[in-house]
PDB file of N, CA and C in Angstrom:
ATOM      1  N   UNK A   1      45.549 -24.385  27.179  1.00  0.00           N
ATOM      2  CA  UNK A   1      44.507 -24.361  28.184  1.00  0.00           C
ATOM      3  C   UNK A   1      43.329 -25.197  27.684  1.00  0.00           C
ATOM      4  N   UNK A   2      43.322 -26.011  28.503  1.00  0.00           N
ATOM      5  CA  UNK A   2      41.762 -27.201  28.042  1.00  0.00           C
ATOM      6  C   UNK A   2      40.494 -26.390  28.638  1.00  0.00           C
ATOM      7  N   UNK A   3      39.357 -26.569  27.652  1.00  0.00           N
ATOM      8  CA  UNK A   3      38.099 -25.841  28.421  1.00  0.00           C
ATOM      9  C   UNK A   3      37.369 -27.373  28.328  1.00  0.00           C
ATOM     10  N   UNK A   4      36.370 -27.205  29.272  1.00  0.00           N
ATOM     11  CA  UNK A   4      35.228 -28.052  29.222  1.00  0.00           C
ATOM     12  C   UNK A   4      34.250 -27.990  28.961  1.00  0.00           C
ATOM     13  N   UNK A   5      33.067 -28.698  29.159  1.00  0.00           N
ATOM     14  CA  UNK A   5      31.792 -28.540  28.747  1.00  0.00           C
ATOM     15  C   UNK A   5      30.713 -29.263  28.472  1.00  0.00           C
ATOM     16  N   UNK A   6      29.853 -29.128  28.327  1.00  0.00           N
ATOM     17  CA  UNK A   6      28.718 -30.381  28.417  1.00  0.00           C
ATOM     18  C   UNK A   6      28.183 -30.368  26.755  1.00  0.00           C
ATOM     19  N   UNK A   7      27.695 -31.650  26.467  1.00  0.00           N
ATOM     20  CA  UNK A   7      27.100 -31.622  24.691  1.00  0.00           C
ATOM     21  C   UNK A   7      25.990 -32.215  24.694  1.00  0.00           C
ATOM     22  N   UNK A   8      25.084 -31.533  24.416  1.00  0.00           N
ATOM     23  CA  UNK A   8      23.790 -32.105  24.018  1.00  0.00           C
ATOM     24  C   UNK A   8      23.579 -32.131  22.800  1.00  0.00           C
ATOM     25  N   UNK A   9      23.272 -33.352  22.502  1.00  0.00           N
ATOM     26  CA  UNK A   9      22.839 -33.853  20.732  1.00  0.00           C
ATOM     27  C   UNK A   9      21.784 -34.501  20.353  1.00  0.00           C
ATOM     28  N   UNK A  10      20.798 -34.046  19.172  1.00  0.00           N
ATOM     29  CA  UNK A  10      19.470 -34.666  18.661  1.00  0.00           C
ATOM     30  C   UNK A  10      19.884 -35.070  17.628  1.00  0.00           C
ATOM     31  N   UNK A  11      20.083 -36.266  16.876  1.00  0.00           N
ATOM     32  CA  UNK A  11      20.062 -36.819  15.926  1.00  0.00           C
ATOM     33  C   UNK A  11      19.009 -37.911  15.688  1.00  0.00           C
ATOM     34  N   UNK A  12      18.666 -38.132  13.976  1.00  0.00           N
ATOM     35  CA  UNK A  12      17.962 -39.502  13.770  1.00  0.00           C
ATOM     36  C   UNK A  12      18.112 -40.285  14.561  1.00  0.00           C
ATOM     37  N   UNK A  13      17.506 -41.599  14.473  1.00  0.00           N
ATOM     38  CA  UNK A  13      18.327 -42.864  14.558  1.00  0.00           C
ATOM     39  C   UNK A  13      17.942 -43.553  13.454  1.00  0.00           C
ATOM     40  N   UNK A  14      18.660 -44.638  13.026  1.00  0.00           N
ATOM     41  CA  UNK A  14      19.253 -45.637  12.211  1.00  0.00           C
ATOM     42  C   UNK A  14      17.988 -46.606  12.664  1.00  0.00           C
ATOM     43  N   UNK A  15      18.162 -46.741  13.631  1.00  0.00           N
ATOM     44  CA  UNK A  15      16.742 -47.978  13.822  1.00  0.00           C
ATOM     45  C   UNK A  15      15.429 -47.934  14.076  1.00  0.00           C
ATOM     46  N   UNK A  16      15.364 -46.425  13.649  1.00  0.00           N
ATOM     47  CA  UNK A  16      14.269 -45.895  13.419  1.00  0.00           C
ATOM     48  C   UNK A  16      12.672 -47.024  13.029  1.00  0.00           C
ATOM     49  N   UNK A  17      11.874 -47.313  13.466  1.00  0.00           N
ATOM     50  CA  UNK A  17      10.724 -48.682  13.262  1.00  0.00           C
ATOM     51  C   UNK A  17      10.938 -48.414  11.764  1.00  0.00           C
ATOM     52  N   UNK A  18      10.465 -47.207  11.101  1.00  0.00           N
ATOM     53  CA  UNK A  18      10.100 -47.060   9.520  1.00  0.00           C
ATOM     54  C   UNK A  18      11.015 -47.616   9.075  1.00  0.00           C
ATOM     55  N   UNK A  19      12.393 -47.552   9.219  1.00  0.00           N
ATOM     56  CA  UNK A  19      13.740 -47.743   8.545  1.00  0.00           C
ATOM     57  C   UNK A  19      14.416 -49.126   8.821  1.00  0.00           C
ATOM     58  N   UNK A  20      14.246 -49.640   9.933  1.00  0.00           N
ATOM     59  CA  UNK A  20      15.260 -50.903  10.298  1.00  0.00           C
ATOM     60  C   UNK A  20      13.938 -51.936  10.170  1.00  0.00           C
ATOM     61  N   UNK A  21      12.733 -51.767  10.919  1.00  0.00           N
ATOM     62  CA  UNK A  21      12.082 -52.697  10.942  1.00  0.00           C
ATOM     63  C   UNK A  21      11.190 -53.228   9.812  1.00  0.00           C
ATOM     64  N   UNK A  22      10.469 -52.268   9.120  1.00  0.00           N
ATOM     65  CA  UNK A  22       9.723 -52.068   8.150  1.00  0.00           C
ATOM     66  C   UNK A  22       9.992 -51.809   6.899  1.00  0.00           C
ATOM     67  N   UNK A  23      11.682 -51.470   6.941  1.00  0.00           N
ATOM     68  CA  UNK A  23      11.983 -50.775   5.119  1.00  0.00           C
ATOM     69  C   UNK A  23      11.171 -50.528   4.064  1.00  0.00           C
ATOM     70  N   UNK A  24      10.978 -49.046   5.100  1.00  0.00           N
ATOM     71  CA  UNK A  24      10.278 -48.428   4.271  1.00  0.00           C
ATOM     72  C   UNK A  24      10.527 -47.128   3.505  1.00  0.00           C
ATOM     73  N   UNK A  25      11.116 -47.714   2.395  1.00  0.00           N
ATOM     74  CA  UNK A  25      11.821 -47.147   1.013  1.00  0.00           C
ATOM     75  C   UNK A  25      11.694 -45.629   0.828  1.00  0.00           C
ATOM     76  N   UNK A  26      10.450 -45.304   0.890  1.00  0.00           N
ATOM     77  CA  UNK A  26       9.477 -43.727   0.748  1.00  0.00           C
ATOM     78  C   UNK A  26       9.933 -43.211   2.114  1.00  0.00           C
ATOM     79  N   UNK A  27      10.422 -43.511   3.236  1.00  0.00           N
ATOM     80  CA  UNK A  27      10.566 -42.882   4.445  1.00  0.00           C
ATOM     81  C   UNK A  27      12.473 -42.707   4.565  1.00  0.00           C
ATOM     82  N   UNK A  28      12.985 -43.953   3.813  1.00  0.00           N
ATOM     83  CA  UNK A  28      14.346 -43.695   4.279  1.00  0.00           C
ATOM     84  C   UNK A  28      14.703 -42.669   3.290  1.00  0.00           C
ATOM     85  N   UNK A  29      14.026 -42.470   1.970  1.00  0.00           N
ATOM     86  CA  UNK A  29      14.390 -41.732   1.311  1.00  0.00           C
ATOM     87  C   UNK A  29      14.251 -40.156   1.694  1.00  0.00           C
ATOM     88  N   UNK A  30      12.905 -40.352   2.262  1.00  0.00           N
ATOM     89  CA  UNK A  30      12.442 -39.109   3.090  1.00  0.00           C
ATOM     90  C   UNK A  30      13.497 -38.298   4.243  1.00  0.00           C
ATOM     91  N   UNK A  31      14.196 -39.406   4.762  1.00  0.00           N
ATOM     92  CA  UNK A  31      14.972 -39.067   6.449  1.00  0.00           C
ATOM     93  C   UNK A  31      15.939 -38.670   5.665  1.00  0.00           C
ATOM     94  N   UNK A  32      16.610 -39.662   4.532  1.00  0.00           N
ATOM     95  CA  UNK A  32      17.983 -39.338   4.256  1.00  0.00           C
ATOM     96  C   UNK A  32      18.539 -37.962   3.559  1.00  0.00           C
ATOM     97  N   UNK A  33      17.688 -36.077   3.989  1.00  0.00           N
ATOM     98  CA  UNK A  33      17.663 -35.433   2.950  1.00  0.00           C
ATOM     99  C   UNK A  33      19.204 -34.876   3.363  1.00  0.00           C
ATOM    100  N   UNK A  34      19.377 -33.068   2.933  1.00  0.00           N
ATOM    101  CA  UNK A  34      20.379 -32.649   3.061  1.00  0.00           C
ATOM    102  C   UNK A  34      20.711 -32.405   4.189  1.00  0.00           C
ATOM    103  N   UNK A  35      19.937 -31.966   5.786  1.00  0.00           N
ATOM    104  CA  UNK A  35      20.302 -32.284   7.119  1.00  0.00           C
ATOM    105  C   UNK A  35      20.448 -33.612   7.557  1.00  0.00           C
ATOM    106  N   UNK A  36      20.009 -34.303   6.976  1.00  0.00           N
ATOM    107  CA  UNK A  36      20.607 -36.028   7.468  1.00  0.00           C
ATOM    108  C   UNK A  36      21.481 -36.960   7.139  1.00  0.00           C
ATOM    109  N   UNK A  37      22.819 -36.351   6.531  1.00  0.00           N
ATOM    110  CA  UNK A  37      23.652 -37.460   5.882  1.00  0.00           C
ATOM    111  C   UNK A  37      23.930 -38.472   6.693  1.00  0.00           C
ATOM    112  N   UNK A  38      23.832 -38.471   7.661  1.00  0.00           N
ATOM    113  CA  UNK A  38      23.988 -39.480   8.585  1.00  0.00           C
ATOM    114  C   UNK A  38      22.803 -40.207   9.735  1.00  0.00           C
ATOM    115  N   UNK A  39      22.613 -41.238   9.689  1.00  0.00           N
ATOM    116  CA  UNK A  39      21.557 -41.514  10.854  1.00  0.00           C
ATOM    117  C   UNK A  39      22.565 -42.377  11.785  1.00  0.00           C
ATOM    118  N   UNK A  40      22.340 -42.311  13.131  1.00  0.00           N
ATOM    119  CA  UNK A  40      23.281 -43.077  13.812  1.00  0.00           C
ATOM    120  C   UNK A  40      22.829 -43.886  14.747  1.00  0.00           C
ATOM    121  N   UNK A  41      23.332 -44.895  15.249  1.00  0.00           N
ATOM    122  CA  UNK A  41      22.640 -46.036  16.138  1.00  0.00           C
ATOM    123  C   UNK A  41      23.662 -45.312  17.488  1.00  0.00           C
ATOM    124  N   UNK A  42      23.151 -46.157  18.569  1.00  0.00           N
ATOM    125  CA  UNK A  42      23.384 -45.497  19.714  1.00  0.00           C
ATOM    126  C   UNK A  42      25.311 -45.959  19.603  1.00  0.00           C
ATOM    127  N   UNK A  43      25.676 -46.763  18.980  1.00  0.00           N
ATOM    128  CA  UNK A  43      27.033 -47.126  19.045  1.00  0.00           C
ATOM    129  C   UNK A  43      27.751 -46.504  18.233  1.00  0.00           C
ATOM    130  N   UNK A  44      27.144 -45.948  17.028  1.00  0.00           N
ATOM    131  CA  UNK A  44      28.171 -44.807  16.278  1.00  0.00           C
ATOM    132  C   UNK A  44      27.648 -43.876  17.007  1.00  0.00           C
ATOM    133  N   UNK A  45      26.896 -43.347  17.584  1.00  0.00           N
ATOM    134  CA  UNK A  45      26.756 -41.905  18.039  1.00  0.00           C
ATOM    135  C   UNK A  45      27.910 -42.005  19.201  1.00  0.00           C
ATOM    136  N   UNK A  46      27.753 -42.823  20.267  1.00  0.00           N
ATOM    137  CA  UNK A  46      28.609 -42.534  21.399  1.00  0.00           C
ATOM    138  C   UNK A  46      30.241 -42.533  20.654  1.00  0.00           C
ATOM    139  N   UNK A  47      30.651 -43.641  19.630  1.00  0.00           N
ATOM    140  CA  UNK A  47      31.783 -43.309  18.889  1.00  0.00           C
ATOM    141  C   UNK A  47      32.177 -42.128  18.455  1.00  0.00           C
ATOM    142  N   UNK A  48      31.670 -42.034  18.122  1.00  0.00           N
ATOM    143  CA  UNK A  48      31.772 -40.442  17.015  1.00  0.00           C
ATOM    144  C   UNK A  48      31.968 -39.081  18.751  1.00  0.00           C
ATOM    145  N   UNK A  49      31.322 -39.480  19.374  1.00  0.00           N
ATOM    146  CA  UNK A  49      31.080 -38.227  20.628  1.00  0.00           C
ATOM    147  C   UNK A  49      32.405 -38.779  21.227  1.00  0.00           C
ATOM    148  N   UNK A  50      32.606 -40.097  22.096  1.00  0.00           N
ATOM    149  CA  UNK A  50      34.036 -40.591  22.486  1.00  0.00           C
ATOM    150  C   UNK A  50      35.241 -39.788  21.694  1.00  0.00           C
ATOM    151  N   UNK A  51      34.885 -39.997  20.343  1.00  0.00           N
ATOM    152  CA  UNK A  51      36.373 -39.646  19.450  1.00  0.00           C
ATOM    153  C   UNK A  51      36.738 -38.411  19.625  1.00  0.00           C
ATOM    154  N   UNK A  52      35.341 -37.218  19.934  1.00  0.00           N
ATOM    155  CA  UNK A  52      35.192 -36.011  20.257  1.00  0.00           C
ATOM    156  C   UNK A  52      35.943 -35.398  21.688  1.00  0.00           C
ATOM    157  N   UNK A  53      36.806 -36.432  22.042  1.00  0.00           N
ATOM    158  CA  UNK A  53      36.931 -36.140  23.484  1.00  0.00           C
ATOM    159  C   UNK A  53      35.915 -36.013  24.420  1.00  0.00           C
ATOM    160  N   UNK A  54      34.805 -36.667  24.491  1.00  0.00           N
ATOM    161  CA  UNK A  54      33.861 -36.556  25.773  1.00  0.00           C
ATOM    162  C   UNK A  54      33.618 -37.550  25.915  1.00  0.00           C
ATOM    163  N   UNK A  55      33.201 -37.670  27.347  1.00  0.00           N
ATOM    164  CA  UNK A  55      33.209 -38.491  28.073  1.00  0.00           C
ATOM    165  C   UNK A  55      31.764 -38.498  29.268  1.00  0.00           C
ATOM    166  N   UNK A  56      31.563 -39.544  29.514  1.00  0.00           N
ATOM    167  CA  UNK A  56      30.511 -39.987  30.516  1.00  0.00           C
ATOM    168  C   UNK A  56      29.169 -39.499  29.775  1.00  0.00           C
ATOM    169  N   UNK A  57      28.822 -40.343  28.374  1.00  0.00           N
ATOM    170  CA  UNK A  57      27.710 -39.871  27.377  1.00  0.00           C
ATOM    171  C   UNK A  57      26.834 -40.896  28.085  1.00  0.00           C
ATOM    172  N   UNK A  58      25.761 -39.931  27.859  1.00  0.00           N
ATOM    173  CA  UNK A  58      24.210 -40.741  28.387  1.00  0.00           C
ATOM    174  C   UNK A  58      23.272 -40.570  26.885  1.00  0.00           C
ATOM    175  N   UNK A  59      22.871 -41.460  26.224  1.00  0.00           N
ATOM    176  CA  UNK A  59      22.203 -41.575  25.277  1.00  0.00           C
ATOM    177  C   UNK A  59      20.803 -42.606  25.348  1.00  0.00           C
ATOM    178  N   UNK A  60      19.839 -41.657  25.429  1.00  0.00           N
ATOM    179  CA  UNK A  60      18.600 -42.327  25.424  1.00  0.00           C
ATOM    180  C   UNK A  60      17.941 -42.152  23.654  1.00  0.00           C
ATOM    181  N   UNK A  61      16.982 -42.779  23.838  1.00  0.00           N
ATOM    182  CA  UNK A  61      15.879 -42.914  22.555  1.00  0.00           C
ATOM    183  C   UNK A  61      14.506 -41.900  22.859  1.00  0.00           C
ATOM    184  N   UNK A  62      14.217 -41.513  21.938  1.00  0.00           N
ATOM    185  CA  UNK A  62      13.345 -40.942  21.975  1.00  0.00           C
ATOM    186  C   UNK A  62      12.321 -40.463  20.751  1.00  0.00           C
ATOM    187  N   UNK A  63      10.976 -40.649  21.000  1.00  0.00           N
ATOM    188  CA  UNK A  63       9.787 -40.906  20.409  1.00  0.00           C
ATOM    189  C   UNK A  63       9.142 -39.735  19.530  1.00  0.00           C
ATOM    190  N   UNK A  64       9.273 -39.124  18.370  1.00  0.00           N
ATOM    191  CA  UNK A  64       8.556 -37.823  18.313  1.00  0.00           C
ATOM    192  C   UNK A  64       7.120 -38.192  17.293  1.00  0.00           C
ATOM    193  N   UNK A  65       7.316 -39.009  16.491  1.00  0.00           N
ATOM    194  CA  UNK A  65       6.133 -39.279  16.216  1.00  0.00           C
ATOM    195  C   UNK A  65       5.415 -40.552  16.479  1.00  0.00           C
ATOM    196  N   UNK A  66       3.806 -39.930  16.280  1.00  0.00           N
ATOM    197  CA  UNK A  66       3.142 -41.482  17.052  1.00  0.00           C
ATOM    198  C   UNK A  66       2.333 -42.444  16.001  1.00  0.00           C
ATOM    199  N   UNK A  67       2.049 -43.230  16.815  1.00  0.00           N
ATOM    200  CA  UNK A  67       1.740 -44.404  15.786  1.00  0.00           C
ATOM    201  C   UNK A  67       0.973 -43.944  14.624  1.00  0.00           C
ATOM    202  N   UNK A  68      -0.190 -43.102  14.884  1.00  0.00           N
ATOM    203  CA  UNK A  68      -0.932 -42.380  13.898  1.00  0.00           C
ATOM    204  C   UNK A  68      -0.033 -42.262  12.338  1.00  0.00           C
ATOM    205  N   UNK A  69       0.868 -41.399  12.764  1.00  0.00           N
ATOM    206  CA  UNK A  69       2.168 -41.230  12.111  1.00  0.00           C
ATOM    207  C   UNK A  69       2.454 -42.226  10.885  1.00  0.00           C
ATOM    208  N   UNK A  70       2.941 -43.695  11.454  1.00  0.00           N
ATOM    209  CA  UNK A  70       3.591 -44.618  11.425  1.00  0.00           C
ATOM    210  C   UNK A  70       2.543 -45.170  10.431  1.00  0.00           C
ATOM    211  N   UNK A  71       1.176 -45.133  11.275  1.00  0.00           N
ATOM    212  CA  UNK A  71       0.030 -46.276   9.804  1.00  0.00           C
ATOM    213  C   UNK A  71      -0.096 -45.049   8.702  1.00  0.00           C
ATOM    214  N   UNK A  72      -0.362 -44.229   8.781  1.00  0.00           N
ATOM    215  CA  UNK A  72      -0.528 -43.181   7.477  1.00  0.00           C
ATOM    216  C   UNK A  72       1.310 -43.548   6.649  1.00  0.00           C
ATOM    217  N   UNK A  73       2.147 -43.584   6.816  1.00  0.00           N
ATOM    218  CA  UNK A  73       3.193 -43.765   6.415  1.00  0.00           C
ATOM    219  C   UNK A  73       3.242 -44.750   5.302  1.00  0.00           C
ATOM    220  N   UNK A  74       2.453 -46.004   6.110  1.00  0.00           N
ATOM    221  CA  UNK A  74       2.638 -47.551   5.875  1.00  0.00           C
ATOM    222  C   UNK A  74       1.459 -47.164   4.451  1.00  0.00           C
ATOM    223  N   UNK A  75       0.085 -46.500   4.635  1.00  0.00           N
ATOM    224  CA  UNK A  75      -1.018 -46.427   3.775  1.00  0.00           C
ATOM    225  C   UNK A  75      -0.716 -45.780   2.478  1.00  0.00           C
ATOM    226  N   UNK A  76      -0.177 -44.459   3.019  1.00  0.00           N
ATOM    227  CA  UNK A  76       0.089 -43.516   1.829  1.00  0.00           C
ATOM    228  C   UNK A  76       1.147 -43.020   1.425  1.00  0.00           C
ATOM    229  N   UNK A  77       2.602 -43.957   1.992  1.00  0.00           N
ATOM    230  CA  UNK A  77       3.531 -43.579   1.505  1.00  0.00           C
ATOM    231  C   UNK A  77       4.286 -42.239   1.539  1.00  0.00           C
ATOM    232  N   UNK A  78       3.835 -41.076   2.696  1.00  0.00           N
ATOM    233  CA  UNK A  78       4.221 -40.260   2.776  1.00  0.00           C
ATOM    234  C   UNK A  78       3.817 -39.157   4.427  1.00  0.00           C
ATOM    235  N   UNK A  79       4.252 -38.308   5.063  1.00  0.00           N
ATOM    236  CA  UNK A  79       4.314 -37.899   6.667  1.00  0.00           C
ATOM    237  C   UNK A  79       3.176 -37.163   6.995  1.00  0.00           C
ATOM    238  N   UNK A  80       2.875 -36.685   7.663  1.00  0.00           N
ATOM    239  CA  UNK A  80       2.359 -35.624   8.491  1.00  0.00           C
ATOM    240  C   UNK A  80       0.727 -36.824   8.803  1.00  0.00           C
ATOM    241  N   UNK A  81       1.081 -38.008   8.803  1.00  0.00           N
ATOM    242  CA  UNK A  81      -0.223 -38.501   9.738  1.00  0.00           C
ATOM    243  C   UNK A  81      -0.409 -38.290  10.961  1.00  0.00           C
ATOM    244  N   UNK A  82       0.517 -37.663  11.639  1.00  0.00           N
ATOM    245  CA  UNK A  82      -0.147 -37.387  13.067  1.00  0.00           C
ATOM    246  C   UNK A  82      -0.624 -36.154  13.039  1.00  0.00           C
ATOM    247  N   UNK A  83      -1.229 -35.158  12.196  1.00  0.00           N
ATOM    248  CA  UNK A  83      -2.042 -34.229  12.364  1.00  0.00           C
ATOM    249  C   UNK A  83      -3.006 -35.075  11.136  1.00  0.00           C
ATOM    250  N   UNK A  84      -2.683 -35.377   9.681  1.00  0.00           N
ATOM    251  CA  UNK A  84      -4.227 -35.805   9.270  1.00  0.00           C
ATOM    252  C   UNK A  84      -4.865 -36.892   9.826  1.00  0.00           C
ATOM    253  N   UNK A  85      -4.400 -37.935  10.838  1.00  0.00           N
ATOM    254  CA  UNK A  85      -5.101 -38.751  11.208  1.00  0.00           C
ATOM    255  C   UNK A  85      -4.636 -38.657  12.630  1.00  0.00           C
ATOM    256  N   UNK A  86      -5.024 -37.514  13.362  1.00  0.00           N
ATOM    257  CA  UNK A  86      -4.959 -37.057  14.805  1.00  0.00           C
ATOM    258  C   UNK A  86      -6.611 -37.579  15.253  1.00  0.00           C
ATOM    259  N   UNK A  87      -7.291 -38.317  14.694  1.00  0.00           N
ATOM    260  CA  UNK A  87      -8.517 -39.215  15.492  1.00  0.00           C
ATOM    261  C   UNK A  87      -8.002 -40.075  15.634  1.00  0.00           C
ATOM    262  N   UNK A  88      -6.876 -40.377  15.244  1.00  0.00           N
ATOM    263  CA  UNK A  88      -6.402 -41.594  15.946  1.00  0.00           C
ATOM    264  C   UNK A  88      -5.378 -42.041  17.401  1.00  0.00           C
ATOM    265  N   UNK A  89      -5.455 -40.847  18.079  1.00  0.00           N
ATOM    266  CA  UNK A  89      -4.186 -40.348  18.646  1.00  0.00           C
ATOM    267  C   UNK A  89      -5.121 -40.516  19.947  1.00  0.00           C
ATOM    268  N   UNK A  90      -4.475 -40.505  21.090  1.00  0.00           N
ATOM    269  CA  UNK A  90      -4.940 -40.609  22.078  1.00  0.00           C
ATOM    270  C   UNK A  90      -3.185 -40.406  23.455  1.00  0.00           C
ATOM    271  N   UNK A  91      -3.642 -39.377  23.747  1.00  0.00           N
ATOM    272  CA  UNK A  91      -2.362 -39.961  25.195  1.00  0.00           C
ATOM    273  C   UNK A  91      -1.745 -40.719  25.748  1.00  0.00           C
ATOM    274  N   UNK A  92      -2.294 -41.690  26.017  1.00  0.00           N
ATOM    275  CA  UNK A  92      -2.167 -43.224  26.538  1.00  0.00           C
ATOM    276  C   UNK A  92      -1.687 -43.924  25.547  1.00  0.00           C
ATOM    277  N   UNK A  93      -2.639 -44.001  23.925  1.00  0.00           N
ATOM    278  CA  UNK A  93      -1.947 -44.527  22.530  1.00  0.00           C
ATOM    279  C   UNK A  93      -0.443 -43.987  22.484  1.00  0.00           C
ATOM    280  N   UNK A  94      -0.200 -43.172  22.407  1.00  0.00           N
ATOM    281  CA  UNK A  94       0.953 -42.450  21.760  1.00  0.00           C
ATOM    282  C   UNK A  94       2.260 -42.675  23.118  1.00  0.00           C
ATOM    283  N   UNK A  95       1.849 -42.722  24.385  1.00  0.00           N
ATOM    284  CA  UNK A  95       2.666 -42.888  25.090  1.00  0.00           C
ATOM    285  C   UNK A  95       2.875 -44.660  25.574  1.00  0.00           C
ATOM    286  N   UNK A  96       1.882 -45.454  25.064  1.00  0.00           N
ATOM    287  CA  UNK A  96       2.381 -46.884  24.848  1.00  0.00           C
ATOM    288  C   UNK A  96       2.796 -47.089  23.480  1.00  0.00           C
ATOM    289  N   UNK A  97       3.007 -46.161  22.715  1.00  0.00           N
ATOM    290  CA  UNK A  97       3.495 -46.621  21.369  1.00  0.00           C
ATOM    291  C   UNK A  97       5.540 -46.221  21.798  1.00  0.00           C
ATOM    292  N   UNK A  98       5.267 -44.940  22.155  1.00  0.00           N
ATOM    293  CA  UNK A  98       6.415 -44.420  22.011  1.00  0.00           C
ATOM    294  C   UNK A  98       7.360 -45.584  22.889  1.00  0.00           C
ATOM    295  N   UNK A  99       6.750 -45.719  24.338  1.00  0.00           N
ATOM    296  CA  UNK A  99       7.286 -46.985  25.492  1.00  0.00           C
ATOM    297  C   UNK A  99       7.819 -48.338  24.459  1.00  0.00           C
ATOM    298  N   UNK A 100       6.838 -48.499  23.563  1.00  0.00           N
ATOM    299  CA  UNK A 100       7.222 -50.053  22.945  1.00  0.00           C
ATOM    300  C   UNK A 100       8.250 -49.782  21.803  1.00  0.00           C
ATOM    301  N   UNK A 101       8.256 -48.852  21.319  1.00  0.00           N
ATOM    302  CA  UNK A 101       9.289 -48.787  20.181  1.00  0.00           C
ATOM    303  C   UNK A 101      10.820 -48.505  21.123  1.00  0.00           C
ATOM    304  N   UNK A 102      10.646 -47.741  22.562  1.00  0.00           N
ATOM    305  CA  UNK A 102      11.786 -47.237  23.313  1.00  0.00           C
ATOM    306  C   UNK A 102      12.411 -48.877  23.794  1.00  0.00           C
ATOM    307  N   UNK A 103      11.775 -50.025  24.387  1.00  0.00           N
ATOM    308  CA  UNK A 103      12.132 -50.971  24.589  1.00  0.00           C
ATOM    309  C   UNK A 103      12.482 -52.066  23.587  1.00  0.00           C
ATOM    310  N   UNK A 104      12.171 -51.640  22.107  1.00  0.00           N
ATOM    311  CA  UNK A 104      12.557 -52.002  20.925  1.00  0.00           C
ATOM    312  C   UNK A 104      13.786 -51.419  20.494  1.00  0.00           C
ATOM    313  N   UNK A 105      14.316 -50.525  21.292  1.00  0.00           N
ATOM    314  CA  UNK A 105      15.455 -49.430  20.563  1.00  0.00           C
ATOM    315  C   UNK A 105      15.038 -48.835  19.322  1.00  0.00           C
ATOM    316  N   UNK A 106      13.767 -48.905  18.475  1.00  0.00           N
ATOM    317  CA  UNK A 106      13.146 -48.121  17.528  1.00  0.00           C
ATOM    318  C   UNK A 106      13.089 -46.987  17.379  1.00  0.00           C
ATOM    319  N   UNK A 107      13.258 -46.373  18.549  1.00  0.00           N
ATOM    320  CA  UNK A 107      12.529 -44.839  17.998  1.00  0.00           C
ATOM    321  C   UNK A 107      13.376 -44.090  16.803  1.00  0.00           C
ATOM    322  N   UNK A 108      12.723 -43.091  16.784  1.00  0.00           N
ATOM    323  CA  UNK A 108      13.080 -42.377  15.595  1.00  0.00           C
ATOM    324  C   UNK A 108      14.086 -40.924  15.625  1.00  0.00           C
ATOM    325  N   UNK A 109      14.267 -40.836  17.254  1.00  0.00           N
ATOM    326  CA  UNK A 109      15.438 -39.759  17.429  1.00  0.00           C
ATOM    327  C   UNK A 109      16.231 -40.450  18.922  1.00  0.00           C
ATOM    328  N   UNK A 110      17.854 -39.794  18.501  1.00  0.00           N
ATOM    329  CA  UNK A 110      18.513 -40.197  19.570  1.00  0.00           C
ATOM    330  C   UNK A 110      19.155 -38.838  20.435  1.00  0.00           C
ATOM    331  N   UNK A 111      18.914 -39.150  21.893  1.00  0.00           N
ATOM    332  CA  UNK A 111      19.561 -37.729  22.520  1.00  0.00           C
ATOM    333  C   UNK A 111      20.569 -38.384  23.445  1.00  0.00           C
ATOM    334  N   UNK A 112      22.085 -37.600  23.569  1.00  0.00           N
ATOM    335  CA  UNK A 112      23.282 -38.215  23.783  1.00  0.00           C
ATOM    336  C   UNK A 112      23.357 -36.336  24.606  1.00  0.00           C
ATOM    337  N   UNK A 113      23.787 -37.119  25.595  1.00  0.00           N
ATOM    338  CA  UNK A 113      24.298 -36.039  26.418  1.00  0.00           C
ATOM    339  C   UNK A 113      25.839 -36.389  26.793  1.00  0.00           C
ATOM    340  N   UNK A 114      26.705 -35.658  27.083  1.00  0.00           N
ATOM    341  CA  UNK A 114      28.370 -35.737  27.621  1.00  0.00           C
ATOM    342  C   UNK A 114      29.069 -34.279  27.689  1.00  0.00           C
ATOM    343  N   UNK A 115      29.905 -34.529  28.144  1.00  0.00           N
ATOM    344  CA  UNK A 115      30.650 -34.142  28.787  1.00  0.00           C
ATOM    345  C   UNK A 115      32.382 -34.098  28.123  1.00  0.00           C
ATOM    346  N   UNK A 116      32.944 -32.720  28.641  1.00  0.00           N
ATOM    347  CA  UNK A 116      33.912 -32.833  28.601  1.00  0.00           C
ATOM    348  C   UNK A 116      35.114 -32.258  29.071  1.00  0.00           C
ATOM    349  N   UNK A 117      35.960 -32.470  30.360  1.00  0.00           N
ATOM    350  CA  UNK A 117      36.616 -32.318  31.410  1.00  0.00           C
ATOM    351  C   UNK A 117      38.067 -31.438  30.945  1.00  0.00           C
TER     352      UNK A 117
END
């Protein structure tokens, strides 16, 4: 008896700005801990879900930290700049940051939705 079902998945991504664009050494080391053996680009993720038997995957990008984030990263070599440098943050900032890294394929998490019949 086959069951079905729908899969929702949050993983890294691989082309994360810190990681693909910037190699930045202190951050991949950071992503790569014991929940992340893997970071995946949108083409191993849908692979890996395909191989899974599902089918009709929708995989978008998505933004969780904001630029704030990103320059404290670049300065001090280490995370949580979007709360110590939250004067830098703004609504509009953070939602044209997240937009430009999404049309970059950058962001820093991938969500893959599917299915399976």
């Amino acid at each position: 008896m086959a069951y079905g079902g729908r899969l929702i998945i949050e993983v890294p991504h691989a082309r994360d700005f810190l990681i693909d664009f910037i190699g930045l050494n202190e951050f991949k080391s950071f992503s790569l801990w014991s929940e992340h053996l893997i970071l995946h680009t949108r083409e191993s993720l849908r692979t890996f879900i395909a191989k899974s038997g599902f089918s009709n995957i929708d995989i978008s990008g998505f933004q969780r930290y904001p630029l704030a984030n990103h320059l404290y990263w670049l300065v001090n070599k280490k995370p949580l700049g979007h709360i110590l440098w939250n004067q830098l943050r703004t609504d509009e900032l953070d939602q044209a940051y997240a937009n430009l890294l999404s049309r970059l394929d950058s962001t820093d998490t991938l969500i893959a939705i599917a299915e399976k019949v």
